[in-house]
Protein backbone atom coordinates (compact mmCIF):
# COMPACT_ATOMS: atom_id res chain seq x y z
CA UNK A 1 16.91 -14.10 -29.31
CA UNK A 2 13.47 -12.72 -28.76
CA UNK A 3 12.92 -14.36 -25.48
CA UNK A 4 16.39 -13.68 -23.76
CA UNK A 5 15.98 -9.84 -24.89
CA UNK A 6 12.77 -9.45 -23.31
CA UNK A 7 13.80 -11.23 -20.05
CA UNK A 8 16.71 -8.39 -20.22
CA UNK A 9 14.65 -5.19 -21.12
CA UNK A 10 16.41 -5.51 -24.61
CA UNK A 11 13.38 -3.96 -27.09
CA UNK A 12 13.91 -5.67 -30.59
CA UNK A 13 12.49 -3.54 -33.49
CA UNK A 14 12.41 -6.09 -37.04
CA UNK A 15 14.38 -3.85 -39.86
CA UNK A 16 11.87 -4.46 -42.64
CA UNK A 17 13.41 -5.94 -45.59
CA UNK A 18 17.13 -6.53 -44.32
CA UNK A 19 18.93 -8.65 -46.41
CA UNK A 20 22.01 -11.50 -45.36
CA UNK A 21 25.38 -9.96 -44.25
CA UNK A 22 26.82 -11.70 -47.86
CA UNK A 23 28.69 -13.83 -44.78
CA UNK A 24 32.22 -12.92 -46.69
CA UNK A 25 30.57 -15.06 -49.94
CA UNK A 26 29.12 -12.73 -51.47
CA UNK A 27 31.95 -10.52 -51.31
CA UNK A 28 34.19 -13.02 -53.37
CA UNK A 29 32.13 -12.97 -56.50
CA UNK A 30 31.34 -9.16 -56.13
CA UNK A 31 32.48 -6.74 -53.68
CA UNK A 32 29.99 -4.12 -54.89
CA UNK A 33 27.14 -5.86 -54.28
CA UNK A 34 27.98 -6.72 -50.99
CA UNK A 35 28.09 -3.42 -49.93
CA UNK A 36 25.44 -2.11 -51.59
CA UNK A 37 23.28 -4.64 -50.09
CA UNK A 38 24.40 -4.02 -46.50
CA UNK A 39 24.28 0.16 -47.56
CA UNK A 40 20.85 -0.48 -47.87
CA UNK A 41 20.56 -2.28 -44.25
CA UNK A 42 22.32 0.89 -42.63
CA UNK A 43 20.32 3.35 -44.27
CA UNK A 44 17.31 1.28 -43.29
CA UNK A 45 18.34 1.66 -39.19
CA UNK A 46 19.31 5.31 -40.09
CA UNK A 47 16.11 6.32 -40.97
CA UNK A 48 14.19 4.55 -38.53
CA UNK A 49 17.06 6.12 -35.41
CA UNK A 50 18.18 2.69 -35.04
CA UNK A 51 21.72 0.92 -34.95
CA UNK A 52 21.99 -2.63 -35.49
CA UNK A 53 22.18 -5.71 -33.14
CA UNK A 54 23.00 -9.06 -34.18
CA UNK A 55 23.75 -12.50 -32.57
CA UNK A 56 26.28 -13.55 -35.27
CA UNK A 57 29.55 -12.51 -35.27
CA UNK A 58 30.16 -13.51 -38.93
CA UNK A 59 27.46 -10.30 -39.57
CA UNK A 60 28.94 -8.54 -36.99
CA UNK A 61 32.10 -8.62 -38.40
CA UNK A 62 31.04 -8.28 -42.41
CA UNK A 63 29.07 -5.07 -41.34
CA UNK A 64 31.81 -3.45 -39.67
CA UNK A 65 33.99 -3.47 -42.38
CA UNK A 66 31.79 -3.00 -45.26
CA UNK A 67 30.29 0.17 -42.90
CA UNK A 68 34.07 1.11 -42.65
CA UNK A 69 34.95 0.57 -45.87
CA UNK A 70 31.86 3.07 -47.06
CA UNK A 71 32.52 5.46 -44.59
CA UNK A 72 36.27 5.90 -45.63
CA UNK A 73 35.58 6.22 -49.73
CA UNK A 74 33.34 9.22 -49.68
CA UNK A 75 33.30 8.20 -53.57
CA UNK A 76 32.14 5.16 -53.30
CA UNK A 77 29.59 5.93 -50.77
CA UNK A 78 28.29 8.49 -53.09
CA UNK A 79 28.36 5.71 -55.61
CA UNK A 80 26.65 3.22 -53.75
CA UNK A 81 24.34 5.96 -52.37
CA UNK A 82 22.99 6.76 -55.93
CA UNK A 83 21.95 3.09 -56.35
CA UNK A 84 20.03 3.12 -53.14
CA UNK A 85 18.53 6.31 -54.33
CA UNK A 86 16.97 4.89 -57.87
CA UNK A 87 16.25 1.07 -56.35
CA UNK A 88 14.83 1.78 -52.75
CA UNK A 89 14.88 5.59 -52.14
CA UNK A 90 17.22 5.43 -48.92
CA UNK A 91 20.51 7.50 -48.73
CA UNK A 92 23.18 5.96 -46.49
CA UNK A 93 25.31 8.51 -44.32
CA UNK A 94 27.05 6.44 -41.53
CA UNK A 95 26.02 7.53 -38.98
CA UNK A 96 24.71 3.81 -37.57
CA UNK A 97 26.89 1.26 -35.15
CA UNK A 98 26.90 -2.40 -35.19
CA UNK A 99 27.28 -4.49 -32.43
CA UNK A 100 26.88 -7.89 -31.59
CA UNK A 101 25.42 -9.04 -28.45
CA UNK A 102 28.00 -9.97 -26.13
CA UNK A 103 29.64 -7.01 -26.37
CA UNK A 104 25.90 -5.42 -25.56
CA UNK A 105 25.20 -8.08 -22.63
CA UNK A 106 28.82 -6.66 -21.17
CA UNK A 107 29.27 -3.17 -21.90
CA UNK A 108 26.30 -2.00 -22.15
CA UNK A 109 23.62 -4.53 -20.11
CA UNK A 110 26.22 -5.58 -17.30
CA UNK A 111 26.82 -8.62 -16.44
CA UNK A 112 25.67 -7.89 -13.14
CA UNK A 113 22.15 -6.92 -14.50
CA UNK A 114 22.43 -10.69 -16.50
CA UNK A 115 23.11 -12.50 -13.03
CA UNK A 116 20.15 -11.38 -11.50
CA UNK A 117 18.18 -12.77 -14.03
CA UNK A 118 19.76 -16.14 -13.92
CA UNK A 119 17.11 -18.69 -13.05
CA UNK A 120 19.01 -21.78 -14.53
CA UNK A 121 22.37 -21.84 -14.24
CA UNK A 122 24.58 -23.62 -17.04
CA UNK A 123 25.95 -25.88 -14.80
CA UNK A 124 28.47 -27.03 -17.48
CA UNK A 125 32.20 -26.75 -18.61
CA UNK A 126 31.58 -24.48 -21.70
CA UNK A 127 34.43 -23.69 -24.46
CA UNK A 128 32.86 -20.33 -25.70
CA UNK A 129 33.52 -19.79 -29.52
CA UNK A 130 33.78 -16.02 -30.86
CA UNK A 131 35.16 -17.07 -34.60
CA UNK A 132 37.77 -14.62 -36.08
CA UNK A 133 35.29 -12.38 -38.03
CA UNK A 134 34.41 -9.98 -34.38
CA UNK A 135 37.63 -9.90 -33.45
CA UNK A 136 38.94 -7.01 -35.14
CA UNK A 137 39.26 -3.17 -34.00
CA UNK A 138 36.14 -1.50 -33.88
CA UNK A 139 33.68 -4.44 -33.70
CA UNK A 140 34.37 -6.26 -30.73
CA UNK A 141 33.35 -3.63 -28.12
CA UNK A 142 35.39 -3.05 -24.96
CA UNK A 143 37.22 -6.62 -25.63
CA UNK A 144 40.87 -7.34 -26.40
CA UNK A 145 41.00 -8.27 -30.18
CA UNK A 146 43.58 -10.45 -29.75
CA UNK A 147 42.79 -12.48 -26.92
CA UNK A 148 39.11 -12.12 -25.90
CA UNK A 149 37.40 -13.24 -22.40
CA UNK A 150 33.97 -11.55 -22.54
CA UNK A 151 32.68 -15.08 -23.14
CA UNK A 152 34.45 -16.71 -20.78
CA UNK A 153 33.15 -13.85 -18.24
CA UNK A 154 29.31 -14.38 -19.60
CA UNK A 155 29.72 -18.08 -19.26
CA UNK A 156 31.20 -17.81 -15.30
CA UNK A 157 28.07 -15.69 -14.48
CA UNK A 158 25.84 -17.93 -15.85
CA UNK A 159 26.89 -20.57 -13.86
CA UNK A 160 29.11 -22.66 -16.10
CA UNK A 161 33.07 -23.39 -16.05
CA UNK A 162 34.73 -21.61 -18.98
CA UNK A 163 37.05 -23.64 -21.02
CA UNK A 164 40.48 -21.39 -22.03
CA UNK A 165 41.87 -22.40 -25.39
CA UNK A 166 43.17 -21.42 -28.42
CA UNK A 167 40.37 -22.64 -31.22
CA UNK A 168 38.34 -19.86 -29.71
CA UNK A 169 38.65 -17.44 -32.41
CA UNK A 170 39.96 -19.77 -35.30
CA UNK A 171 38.03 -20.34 -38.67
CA UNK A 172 36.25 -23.07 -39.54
CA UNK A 173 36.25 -21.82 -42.98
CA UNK A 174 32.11 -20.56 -43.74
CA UNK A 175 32.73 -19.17 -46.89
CA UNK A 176 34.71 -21.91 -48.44
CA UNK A 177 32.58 -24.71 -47.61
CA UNK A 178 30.84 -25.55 -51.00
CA UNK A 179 34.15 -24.75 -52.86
CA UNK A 180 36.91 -26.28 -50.65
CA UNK A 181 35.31 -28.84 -48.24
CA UNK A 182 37.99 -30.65 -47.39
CA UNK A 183 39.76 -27.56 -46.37
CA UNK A 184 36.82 -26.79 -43.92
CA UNK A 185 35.95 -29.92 -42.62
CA UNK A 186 39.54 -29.52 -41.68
CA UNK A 187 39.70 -26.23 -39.33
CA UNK A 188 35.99 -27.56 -38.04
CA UNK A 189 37.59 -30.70 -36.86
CA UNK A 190 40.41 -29.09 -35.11
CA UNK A 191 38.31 -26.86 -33.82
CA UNK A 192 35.74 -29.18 -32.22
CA UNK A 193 39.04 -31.70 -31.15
CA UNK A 194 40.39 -29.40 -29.27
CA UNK A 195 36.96 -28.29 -27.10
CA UNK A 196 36.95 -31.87 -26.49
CA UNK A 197 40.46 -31.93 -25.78
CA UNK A 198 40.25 -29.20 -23.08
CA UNK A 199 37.66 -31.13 -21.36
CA UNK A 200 34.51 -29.09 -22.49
CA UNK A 201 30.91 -30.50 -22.21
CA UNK A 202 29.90 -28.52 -25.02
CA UNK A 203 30.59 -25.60 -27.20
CA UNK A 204 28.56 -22.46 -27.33
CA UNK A 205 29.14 -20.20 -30.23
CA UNK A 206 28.84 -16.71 -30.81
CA UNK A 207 28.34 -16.77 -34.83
CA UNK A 208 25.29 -18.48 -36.35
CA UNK A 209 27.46 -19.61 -39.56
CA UNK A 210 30.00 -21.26 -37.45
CA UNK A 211 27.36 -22.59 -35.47
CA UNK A 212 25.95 -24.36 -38.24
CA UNK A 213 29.26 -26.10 -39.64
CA UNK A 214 30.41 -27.06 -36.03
CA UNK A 215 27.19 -29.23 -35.17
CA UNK A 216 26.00 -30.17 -38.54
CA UNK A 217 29.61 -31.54 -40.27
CA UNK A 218 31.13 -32.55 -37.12
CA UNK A 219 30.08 -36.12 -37.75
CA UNK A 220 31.51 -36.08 -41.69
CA UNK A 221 34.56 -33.70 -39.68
CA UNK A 222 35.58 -36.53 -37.73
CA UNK A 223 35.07 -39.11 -40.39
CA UNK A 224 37.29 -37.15 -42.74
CA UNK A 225 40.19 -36.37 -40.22
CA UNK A 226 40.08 -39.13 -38.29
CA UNK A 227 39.68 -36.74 -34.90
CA UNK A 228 37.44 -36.74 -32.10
CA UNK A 229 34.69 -34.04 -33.07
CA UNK A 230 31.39 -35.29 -31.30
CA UNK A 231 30.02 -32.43 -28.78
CA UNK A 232 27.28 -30.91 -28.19
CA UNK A 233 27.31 -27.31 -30.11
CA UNK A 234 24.70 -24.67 -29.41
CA UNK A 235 24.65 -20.60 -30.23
CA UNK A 236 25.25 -17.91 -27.90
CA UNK A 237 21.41 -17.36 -27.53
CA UNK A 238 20.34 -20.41 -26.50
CA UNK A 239 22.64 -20.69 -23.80
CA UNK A 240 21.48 -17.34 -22.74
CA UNK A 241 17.73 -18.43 -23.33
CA UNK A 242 18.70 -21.73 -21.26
CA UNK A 243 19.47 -19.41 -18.45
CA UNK A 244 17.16 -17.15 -17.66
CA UNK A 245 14.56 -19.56 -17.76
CA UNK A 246 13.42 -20.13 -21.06
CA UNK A 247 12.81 -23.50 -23.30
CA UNK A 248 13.35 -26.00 -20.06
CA UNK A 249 12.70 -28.86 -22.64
CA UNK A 250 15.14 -27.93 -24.95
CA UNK A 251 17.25 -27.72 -22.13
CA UNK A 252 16.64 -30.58 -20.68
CA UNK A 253 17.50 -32.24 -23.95
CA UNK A 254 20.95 -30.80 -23.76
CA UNK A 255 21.49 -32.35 -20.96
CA UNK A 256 20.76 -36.04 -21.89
CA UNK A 257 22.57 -34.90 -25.13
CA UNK A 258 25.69 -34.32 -22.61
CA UNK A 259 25.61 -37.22 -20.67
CA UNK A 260 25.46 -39.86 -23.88
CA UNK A 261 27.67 -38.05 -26.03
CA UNK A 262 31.55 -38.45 -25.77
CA UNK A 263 34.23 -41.39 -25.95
């Protein structure tokens, strides 16, 4: 993310001491910790003028809840606000946003300002995955919850042939996957069938979690189900990074990875 912000005139300040989203695990063995946790990460940003970017939408979507959820209960912020007084001596008021960044790289960048930087174009057919946990009011930007395309418009401009189709904002089931593995193994299957089946070269995903199940279970995925499920899968950043001229290797590798890969 580093490299693709600075080829955009994105400045990255590190929030000391930020801890993990709780990636909707957390939250099922205790709520209140959750959002104490990520209290503490906005009232970090608040005090140092500074709202929150992130290249997952699995945090994108866990903050913008919990930081709704907070902002809504004036008791419970009050509550929450007393333990970040005793344990780390911030105070949370709200007054932070969240945003992931492809809604920043379209609303806010332009995707004009992207194309200009372009110095390899993704010459592929892409199947951009968002994940569900964006794609709710308030934390997807200027996009349509229900049926998004500012992927599909990042991928055109750099180069590459979106893919439209439904797995696009489906689960593959993060949270459940040391407790129901089956289950997951499952929706990541589907999932990485269907990319195939819609004539994708690869899949680029927008959520570091998903990410992460897509490429490294798609092999035990396809074992389990019986479906097709071996593609390429990279995140949203290294596509970008690909781009704009950054890691040629690595992209390079992708390539060859494309070309040997498939039935």
């Amino acid at each position: 993310m580093t490299t693709l912000c600075y080829a955009l005139g994105i400045e990255l300040v590190p929030l000391a001491g930020a801890t993990s989203c709780g990636a909707g695990i957390v939250r099922q063995a205790n709520r209140r910790l959750q959002l104490t946790l990520n209290a503490r990460t906005f009232a970090a940003a608040e005090a140092a003028g500074l709202d929150i970017l992130t290249p997952c939408a699995a945090t994108a979507g866990n903050l913008a809840e919990d930081l709704a959820a907070l902002k809504s209960d004036q008791i419970l912020l009050q509550e929450v606000n007393e333990v970040l007084s005793k344990t780390c001596d911030l105070k949370m008021s709200g007054e932070v946003s969240v945003h992931h960044l492809l809604h920043v790289l379209v609303d806010e960048i332009g995707l004009d300002k992207v194309e200009e930087k372009v110095r390899n174009p993704i010459d592929f057919v892409v199947a951009g995955y968002y994940g569900p946990n964006m794609q709710q009011a308030g934390a997807c930007g200027g996009d349509d919850v229900y049926d998004p395309d500012y992927f599909e418009q990042l991928i055109s401009t750099l180069g590459g042939t979106p893919v439209q189709w439904e797995g696009r904002v489906q689960s593959v089931g993060v949270p459940g996957l040391f407790s129901e593995e089956p289950t997951v193994l499952k929706q990541a299957a589907e999932v990485l069938s269907e990319a195939k089946a819609e004539g994708a070269d690869l899949i680029v995903s927008a959520c570091n979690l998903s990410h992460g199940v897509l490429d490294v279970y798609q092999g035990k995925a396809g074992r389990n189900t019986g479906l097709a499920t071996n593609i390429p899968v990279i995140h949203l950043c290294e596509m970008l990074s690909f781009a704009l001229g950054n890691h040629n290797n690595r992209l390079a590798q992708l390539r060859t990875r494309i070309a040997v890969i498939g039935d």
